[in-house]
C-alpha atoms as a PDB file:
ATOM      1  CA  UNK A   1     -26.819   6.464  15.739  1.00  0.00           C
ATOM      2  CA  UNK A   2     -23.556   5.414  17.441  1.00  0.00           C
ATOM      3  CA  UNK A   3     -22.014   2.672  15.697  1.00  0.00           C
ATOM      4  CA  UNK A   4     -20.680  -0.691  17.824  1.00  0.00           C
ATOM      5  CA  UNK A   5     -17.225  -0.618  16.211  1.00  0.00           C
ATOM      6  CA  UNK A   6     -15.346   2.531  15.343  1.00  0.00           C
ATOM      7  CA  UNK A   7     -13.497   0.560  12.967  1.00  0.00           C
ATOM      8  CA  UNK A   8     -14.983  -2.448  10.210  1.00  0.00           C
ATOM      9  CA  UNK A   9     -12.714  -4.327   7.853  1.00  0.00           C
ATOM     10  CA  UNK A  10     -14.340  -6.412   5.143  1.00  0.00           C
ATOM     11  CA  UNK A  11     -11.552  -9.030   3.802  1.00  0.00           C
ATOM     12  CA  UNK A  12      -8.843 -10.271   6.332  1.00  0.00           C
ATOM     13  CA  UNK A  13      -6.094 -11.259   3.732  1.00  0.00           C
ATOM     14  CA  UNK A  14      -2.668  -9.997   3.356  1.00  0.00           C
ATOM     15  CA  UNK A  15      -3.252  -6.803   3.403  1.00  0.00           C
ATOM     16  CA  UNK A  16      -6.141  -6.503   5.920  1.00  0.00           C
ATOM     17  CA  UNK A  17      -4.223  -8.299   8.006  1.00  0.00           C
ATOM     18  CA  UNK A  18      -1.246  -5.899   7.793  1.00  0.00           C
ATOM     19  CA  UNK A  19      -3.675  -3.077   9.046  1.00  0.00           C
ATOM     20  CA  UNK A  20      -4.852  -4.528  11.701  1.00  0.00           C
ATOM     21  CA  UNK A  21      -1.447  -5.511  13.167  1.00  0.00           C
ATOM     22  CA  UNK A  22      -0.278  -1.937  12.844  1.00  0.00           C
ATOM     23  CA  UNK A  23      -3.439  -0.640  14.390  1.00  0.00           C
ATOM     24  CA  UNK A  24      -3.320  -2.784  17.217  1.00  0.00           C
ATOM     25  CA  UNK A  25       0.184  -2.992  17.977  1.00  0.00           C
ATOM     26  CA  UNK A  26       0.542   0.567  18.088  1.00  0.00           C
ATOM     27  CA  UNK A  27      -2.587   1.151  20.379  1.00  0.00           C
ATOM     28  CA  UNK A  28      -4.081   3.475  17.975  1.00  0.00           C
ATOM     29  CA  UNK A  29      -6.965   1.922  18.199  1.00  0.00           C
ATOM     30  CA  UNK A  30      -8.318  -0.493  20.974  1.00  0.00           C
ATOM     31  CA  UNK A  31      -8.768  -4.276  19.889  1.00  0.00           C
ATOM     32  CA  UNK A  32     -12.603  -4.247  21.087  1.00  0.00           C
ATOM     33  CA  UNK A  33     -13.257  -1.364  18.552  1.00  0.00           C
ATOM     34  CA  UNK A  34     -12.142  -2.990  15.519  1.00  0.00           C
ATOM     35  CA  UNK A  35     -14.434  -6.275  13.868  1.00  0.00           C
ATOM     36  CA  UNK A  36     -13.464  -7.943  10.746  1.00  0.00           C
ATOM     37  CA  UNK A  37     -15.219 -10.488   8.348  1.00  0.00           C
ATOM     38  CA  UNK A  38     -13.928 -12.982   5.699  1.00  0.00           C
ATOM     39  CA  UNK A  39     -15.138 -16.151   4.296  1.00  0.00           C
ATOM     40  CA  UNK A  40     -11.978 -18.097   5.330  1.00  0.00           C
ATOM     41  CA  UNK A  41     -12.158 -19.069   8.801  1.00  0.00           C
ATOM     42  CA  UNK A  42      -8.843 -19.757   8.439  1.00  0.00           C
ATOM     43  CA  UNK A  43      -7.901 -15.853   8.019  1.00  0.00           C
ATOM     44  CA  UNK A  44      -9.854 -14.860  10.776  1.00  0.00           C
ATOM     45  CA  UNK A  45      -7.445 -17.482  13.117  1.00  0.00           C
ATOM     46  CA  UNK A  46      -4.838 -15.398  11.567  1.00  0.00           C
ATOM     47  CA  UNK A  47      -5.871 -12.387  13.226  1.00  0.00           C
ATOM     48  CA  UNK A  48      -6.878 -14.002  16.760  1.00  0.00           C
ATOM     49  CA  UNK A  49      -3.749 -13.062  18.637  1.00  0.00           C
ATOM     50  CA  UNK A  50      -5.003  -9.148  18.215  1.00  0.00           C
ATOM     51  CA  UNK A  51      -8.499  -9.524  20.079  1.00  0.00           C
ATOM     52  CA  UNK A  52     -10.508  -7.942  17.590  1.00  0.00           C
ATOM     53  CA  UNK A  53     -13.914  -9.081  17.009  1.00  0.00           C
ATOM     54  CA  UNK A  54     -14.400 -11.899  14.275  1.00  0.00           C
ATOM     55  CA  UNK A  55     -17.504 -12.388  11.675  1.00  0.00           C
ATOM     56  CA  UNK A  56     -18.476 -14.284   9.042  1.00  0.00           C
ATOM     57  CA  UNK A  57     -21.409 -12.202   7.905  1.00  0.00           C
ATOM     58  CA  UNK A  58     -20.436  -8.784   5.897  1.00  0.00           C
ATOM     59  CA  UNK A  59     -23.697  -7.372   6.584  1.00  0.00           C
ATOM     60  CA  UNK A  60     -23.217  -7.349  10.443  1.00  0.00           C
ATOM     61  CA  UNK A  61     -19.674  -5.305   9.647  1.00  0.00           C
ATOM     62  CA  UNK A  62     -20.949  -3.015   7.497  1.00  0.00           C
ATOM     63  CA  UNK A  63     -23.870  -1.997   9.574  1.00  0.00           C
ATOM     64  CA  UNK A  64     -22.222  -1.584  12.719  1.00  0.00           C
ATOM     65  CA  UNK A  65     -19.175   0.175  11.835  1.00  0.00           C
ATOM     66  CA  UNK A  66     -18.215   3.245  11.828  1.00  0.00           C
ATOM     67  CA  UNK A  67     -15.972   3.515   9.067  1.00  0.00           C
ATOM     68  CA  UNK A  68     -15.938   0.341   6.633  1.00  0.00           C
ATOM     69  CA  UNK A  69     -12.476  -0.946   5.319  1.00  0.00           C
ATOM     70  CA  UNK A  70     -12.661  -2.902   2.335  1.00  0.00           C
ATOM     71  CA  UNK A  71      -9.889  -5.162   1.771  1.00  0.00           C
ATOM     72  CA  UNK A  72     -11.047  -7.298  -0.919  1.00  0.00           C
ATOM     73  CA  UNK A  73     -10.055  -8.129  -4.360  1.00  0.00           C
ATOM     74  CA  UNK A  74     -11.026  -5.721  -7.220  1.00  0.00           C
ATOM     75  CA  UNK A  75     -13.076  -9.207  -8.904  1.00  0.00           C
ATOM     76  CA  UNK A  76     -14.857  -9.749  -6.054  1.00  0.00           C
ATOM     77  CA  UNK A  77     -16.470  -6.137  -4.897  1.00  0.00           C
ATOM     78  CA  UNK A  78     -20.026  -6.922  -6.594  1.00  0.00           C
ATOM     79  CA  UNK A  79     -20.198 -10.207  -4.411  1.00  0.00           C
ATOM     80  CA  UNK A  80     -19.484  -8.390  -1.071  1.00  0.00           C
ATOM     81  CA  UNK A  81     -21.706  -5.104  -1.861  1.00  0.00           C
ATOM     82  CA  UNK A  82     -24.289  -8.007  -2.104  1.00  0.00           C
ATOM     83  CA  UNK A  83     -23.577  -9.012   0.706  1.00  0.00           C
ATOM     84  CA  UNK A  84     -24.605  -6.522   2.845  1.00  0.00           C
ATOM     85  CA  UNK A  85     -28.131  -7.211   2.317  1.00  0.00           C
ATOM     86  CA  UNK A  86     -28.976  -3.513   1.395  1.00  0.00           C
ATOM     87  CA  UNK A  87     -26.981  -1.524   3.960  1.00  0.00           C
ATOM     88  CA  UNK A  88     -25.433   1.383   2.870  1.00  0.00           C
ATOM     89  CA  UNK A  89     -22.650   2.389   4.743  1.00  0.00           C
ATOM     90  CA  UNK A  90     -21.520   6.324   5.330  1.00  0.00           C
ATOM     91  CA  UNK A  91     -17.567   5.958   5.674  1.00  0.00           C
ATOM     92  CA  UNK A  92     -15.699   3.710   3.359  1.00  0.00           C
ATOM     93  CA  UNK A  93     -12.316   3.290   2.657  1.00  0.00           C
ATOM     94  CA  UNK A  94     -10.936   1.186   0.226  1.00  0.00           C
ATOM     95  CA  UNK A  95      -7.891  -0.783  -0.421  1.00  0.00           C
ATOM     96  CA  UNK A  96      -8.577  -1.925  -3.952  1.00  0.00           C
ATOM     97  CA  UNK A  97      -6.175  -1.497  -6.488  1.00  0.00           C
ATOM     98  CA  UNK A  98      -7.944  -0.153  -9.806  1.00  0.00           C
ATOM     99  CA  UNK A  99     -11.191   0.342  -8.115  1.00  0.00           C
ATOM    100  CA  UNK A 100     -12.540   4.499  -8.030  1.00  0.00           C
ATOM    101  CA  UNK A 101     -14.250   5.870  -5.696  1.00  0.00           C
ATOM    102  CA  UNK A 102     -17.399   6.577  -7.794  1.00  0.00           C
ATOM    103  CA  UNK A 103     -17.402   2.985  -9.163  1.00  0.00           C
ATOM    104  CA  UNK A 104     -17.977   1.937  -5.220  1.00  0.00           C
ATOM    105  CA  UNK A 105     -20.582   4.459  -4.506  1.00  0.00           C
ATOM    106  CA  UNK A 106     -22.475   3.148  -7.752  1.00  0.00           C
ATOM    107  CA  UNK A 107     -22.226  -0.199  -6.490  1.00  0.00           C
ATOM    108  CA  UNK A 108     -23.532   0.861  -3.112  1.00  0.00           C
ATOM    109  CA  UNK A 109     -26.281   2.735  -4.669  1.00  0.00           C
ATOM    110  CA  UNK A 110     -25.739   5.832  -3.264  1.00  0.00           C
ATOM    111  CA  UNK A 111     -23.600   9.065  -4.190  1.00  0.00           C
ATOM    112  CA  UNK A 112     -23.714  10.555  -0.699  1.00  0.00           C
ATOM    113  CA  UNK A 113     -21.478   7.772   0.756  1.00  0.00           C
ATOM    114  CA  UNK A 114     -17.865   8.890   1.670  1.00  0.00           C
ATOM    115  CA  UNK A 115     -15.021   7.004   0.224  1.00  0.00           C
ATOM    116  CA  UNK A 116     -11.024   7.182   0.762  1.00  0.00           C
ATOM    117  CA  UNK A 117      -9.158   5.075  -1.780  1.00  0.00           C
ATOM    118  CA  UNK A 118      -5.721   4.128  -0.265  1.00  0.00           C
ATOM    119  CA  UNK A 119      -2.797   2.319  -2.300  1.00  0.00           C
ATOM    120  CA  UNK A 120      -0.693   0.970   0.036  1.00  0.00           C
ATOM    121  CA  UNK A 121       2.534  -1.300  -0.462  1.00  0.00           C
ATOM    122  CA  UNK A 122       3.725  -4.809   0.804  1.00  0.00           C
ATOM    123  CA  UNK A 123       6.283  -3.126   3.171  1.00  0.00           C
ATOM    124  CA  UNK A 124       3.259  -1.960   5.205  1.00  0.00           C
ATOM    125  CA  UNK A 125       3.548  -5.526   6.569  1.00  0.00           C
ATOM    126  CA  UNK A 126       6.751  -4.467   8.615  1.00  0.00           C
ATOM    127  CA  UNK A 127       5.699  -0.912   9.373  1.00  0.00           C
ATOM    128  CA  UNK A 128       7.781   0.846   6.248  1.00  0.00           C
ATOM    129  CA  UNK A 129       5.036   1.163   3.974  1.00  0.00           C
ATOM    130  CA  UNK A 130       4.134   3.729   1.351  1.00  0.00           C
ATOM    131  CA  UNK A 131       0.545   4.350   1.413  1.00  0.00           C
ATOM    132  CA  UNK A 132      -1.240   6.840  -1.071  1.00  0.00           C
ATOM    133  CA  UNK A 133      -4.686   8.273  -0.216  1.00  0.00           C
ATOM    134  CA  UNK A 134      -7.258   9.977  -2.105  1.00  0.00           C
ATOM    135  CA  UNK A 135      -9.429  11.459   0.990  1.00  0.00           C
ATOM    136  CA  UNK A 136     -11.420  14.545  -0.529  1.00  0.00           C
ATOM    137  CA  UNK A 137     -14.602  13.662   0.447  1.00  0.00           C
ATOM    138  CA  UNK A 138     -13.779  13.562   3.982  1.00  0.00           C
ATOM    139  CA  UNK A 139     -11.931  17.310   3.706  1.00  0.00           C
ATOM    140  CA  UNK A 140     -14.822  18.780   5.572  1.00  0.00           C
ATOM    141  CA  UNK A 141     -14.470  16.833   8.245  1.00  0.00           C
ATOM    142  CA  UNK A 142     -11.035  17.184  10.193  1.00  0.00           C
ATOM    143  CA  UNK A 143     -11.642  14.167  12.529  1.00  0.00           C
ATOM    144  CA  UNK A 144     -12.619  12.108   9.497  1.00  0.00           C
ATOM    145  CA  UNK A 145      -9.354  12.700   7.782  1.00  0.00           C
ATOM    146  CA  UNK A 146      -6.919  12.113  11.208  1.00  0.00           C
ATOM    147  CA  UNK A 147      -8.685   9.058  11.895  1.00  0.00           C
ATOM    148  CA  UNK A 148      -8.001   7.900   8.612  1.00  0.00           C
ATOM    149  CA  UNK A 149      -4.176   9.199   8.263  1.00  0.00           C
ATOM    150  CA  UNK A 150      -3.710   7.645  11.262  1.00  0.00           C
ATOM    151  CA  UNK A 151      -4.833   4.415  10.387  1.00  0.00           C
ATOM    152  CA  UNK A 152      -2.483   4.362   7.952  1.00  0.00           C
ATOM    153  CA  UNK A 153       0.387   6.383   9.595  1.00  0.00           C
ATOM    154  CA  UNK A 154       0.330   2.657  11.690  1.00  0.00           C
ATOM    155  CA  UNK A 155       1.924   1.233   9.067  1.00  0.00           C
ATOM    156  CA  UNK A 156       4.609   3.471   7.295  1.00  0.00           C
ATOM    157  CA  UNK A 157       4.316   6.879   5.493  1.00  0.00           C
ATOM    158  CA  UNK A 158       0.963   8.042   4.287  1.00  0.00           C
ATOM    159  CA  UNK A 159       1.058  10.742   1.188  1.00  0.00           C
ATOM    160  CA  UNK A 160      -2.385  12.785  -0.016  1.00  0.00           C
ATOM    161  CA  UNK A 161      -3.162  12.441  -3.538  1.00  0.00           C
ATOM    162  CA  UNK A 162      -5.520  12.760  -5.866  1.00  0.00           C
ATOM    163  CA  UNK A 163      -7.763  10.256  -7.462  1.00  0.00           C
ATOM    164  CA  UNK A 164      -6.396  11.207 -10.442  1.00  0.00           C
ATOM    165  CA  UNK A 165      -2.896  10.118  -9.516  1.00  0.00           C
ATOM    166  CA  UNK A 166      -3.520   7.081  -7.573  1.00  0.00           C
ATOM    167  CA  UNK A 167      -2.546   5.164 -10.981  1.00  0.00           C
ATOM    168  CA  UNK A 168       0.901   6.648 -10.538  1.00  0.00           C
ATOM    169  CA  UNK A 169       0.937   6.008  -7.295  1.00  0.00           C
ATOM    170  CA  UNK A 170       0.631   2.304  -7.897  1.00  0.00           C
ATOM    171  CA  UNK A 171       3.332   2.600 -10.483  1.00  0.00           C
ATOM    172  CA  UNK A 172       5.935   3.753  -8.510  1.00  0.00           C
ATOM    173  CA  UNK A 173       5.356   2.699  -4.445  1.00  0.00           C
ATOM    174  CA  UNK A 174       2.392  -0.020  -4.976  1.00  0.00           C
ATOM    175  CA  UNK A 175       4.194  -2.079  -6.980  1.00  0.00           C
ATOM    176  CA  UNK A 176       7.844  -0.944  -6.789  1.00  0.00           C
ATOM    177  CA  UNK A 177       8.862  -2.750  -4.221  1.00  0.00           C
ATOM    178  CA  UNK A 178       9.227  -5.625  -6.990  1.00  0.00           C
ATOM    179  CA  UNK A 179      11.293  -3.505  -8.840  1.00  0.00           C
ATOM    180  CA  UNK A 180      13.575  -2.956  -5.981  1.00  0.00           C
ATOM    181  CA  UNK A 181      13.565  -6.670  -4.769  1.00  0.00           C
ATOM    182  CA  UNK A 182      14.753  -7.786  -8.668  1.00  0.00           C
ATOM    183  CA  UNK A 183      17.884  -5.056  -8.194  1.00  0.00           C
ATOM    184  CA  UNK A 184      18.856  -6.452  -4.778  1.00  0.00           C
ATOM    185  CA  UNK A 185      18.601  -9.813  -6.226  1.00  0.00           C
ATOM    186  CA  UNK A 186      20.394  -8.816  -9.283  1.00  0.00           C
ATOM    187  CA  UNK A 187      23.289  -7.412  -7.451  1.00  0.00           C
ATOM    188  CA  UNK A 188      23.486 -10.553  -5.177  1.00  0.00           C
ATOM    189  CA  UNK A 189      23.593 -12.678  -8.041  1.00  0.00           C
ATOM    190  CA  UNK A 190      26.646 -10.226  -9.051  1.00  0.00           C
ATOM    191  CA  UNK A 191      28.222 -10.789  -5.684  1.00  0.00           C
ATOM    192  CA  UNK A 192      27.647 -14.573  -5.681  1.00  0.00           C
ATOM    193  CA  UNK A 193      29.224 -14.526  -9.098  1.00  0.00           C
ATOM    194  CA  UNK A 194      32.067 -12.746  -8.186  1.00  0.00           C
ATOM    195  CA  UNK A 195      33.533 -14.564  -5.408  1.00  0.00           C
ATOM    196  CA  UNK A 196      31.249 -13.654  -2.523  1.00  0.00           C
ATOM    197  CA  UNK A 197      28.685 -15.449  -0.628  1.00  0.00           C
ATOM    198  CA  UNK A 198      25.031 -15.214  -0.720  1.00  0.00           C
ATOM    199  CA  UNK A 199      25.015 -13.659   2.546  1.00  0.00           C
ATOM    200  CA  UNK A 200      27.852 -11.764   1.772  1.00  0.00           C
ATOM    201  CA  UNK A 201      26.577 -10.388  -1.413  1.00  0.00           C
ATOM    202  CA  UNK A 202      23.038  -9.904   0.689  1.00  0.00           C
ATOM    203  CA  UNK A 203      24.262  -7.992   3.379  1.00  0.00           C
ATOM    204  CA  UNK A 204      26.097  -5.947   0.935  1.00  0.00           C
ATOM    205  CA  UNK A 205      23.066  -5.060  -1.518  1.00  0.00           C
ATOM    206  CA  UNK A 206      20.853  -4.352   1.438  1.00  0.00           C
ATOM    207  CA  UNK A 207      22.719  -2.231   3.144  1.00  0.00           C
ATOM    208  CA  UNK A 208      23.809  -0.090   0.318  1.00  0.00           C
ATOM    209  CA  UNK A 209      20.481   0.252  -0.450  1.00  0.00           C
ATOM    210  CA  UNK A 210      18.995   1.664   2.635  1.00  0.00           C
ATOM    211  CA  UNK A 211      21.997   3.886   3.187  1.00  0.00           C
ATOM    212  CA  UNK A 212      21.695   5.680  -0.285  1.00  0.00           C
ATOM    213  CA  UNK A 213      18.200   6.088  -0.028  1.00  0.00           C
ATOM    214  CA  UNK A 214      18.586   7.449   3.762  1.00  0.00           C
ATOM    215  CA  UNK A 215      20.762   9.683   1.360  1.00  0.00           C
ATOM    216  CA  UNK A 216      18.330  10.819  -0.948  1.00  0.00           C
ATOM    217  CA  UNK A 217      16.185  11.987   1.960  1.00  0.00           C
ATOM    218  CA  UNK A 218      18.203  13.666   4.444  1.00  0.00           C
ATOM    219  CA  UNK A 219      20.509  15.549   2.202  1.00  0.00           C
ATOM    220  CA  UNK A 220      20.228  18.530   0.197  1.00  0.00           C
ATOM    221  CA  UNK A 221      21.969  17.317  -2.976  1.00  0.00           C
ATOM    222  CA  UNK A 222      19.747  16.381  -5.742  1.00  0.00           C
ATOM    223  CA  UNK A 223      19.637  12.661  -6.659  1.00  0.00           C
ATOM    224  CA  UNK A 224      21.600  13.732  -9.873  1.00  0.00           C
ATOM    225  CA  UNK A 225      24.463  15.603  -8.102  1.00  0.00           C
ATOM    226  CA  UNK A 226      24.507  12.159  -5.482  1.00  0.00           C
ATOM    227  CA  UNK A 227      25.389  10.516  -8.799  1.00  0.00           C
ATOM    228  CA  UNK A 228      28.039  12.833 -10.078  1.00  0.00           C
ATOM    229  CA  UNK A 229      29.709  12.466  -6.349  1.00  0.00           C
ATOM    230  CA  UNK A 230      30.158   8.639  -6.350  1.00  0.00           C
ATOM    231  CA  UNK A 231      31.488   8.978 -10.409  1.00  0.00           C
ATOM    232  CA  UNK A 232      35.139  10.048  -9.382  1.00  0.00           C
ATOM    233  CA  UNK A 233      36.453  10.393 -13.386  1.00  0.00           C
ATOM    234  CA  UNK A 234      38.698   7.657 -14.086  1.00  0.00           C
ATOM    235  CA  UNK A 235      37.182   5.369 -11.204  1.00  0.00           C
ATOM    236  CA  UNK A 236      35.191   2.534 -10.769  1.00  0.00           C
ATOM    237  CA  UNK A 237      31.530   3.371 -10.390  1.00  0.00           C
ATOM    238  CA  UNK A 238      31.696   5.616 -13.898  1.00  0.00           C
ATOM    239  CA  UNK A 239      32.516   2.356 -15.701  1.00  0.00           C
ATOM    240  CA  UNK A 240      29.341   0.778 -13.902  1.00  0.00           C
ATOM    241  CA  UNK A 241      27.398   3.974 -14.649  1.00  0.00           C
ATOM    242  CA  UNK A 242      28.498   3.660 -18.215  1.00  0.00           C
ATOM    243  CA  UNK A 243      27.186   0.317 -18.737  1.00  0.00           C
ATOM    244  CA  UNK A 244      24.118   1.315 -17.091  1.00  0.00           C
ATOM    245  CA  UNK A 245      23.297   4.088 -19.676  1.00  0.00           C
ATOM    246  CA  UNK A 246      24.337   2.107 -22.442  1.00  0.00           C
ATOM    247  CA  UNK A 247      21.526  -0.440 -21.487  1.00  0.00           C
ATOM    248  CA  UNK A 248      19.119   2.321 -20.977  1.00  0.00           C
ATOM    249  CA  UNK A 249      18.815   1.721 -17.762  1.00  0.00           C
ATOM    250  CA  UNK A 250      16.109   4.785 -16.991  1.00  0.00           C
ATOM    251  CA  UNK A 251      14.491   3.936 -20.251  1.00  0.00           C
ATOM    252  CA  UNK A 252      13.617   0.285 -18.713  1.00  0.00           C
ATOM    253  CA  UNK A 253      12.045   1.142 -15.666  1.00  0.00           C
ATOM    254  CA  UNK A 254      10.228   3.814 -16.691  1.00  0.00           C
ATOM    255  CA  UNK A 255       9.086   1.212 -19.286  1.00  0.00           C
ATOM    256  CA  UNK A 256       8.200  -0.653 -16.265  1.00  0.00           C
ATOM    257  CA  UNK A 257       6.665   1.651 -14.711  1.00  0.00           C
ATOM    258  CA  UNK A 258       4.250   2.261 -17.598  1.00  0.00           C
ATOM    259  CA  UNK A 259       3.256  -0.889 -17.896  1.00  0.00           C
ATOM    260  CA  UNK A 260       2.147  -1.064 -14.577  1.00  0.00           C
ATOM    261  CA  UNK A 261       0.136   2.229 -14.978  1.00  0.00           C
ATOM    262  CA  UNK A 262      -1.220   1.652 -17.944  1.00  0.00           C
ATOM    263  CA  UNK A 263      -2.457  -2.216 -16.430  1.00  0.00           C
ATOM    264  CA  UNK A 264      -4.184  -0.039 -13.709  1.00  0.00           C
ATOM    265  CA  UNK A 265      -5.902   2.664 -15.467  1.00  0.00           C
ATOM    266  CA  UNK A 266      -7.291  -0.778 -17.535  1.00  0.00           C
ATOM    267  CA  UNK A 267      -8.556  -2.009 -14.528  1.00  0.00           C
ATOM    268  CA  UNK A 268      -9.926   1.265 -13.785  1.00  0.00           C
ATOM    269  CA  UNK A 269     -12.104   1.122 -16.482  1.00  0.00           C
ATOM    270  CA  UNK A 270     -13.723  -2.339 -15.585  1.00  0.00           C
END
C-alpha cells in the first residue's frame, strides 16, 4: 500500500533537524512528502520554516512513511519502538550512534525489516558533512539505495561501509571534528600568544586548514611526501615538526581515536 509520506523522521533534534534542512533546501525532496515527530513542541517550531508535516504521535510516522528515519538517542530507542503501538515498519534508517542494525530489528520484532545505519558528523549542519552508511540490506533494490545516498548526499559526502566499520567510522569523521576544533583552537591560542589577535590568529588557523586539506585531496603527493615538502632542512616548520614527534604527536590521536572506538563498540554491546 502506498505510503502518505515518502519520507518519516522520528526525533527532530540536532541532527534531525540538519537533515531536513538539507533535504528541503536542496529540493530533493518536496516539503509535503516529509513528516516528523518529537515530544518537544518546541523542536517541531524549529523545523516550521521548511513546511514539512508536524506530529506528536510516533505511531502515525511510522505507519505512514515510507522510509522511517530515526533520529533519536541510543537510551531512548526502547521508548519510541513502544511507541508505535505495534507497527512494524519496512524501511528504516538510523542515525544512532552505537546502535546495529540487528539490535533495531530485534526491537521491532521482526528480521525482515530493512535497516541503513548512517554515522554522520556535526558539519552536516552546514552542508560539509561526512556521513558513513551501512546500506546492505537495501543492495537489491537500486532505488532504495539512491534514495537513501541522496538523502544524505544533501548534506556533505556520503561513504559505503560496512557495519563492521561503522565504529571506525565514528572514530575518525563522527567525532573528529572535535579533534580538529581543539587544533584550530590550539593554534589560535599560539597566535594570540604570540603577538596576534584572536581574529588574526583565527583567520590564520582556518584558512591553513582548509587549504592543506584541499591539498590532501586534489594532489597526487601522498600526505607523507606533503610533509617532507613544507620541512625545507634547516627551516622553520622542521623545528615545529620536531617538537611534534617528540610529543608523539600521532601516538596521541590515535590514542584518541581509540578511545572513541573502543567507547562505541561498548555501546554496541548494550
Amino acid at each position: 500500500m502506498k505510503k502518505q509520506f515518502k519520507l518519516g523522521l522520528i526525533g527532530c533534534g540536532f541532527m534531525a533537524q540538519s537533515i531536513l534542512k538539507g533535504v528541503v533546501l536542496s529540493d530533493f525532496l518536496h516539503e509535503k512528502k516529509i513528516i516528523v515527530s518529537d515530544i518537544s513542541e518546541e523542536n517541531l517550531d524549529k523545523v516550521e520554516y521548511l513546511g514539512v508535516r508536524t506530529a506528536v504521535h510516533n505511531k502515525f510516522v511510522a505507519e505512514n512513511s515510507e522510509y522511517l528515519l530515526i533520529a533519536v538517542k541510543p537510551q531512548n530507542i526502547e521508548d519510541v519502538v513502544k511507541s508505535f503501538e505495534g507497527v512494524m515498519p519496512e524501511k528504516v534508517i538510523s542515525v544512532m550512534a552505537g546502535v546495529k542494525k540487528n539490535t533495531i530489528k530485534n526491537m521491532l520484532g521482526s528480521g525482515t525489516i530493512k535497516v541503513a545505519r548512517c554515522m554522520p558528523n556535526l558539519p552536516c549542519s552546514i552542508g560539509s558533512g561526512t556521513i558513513g552508511i551501512d546500506m546492505s540490506d537495501f543492495n537489491s533494490n537500486t532505488d532504495d539505495t539512491e534514495f537513501i545516498s541522496n538523502i544524505f548526499n544533501c548534506l556533505g559526502t556520503v561513504l559505503s561501509v560496512d557495519e563492521s566499520k561503522m565504529d571506525a567510522v565514528t572514530g575518525i569523521s563522527g567525532s573528529g571534528p572535535a579533534y580538529v576544533f581543539m587544533f584550530i583552537d590550539g593554534l589560535i591560542d599560539a597566535g594570540v600568544k604570540n603577538g596576534l589577535t584572536r581574529d588574526e590568529a583565527k583567520i590564520l588557523a582556518v584558512q591553513t586548514l582548509i587549504g592543506a586539506s584541499e591539498m590532501v585531496e586534489s594532489v597526487e603527493q601522498s600526505v607523507s611526501e606533503l610533509i617532507k615538502g613544507v620541512c625545507s632542512k634547516g627551516g622553520t616548520t622542521i623545528e615545529a615538526v620536531k617538537v611534534l614527534e617528540e610529543n608523539n604527536f600521532r601516538g596521541i590521536i590515535s590514542g584518541a581515536v581509540d578511545a572513541c572506538i573502543k567507547r562505541s563498540k561498548e555501546l554496541s554491546m548494550k
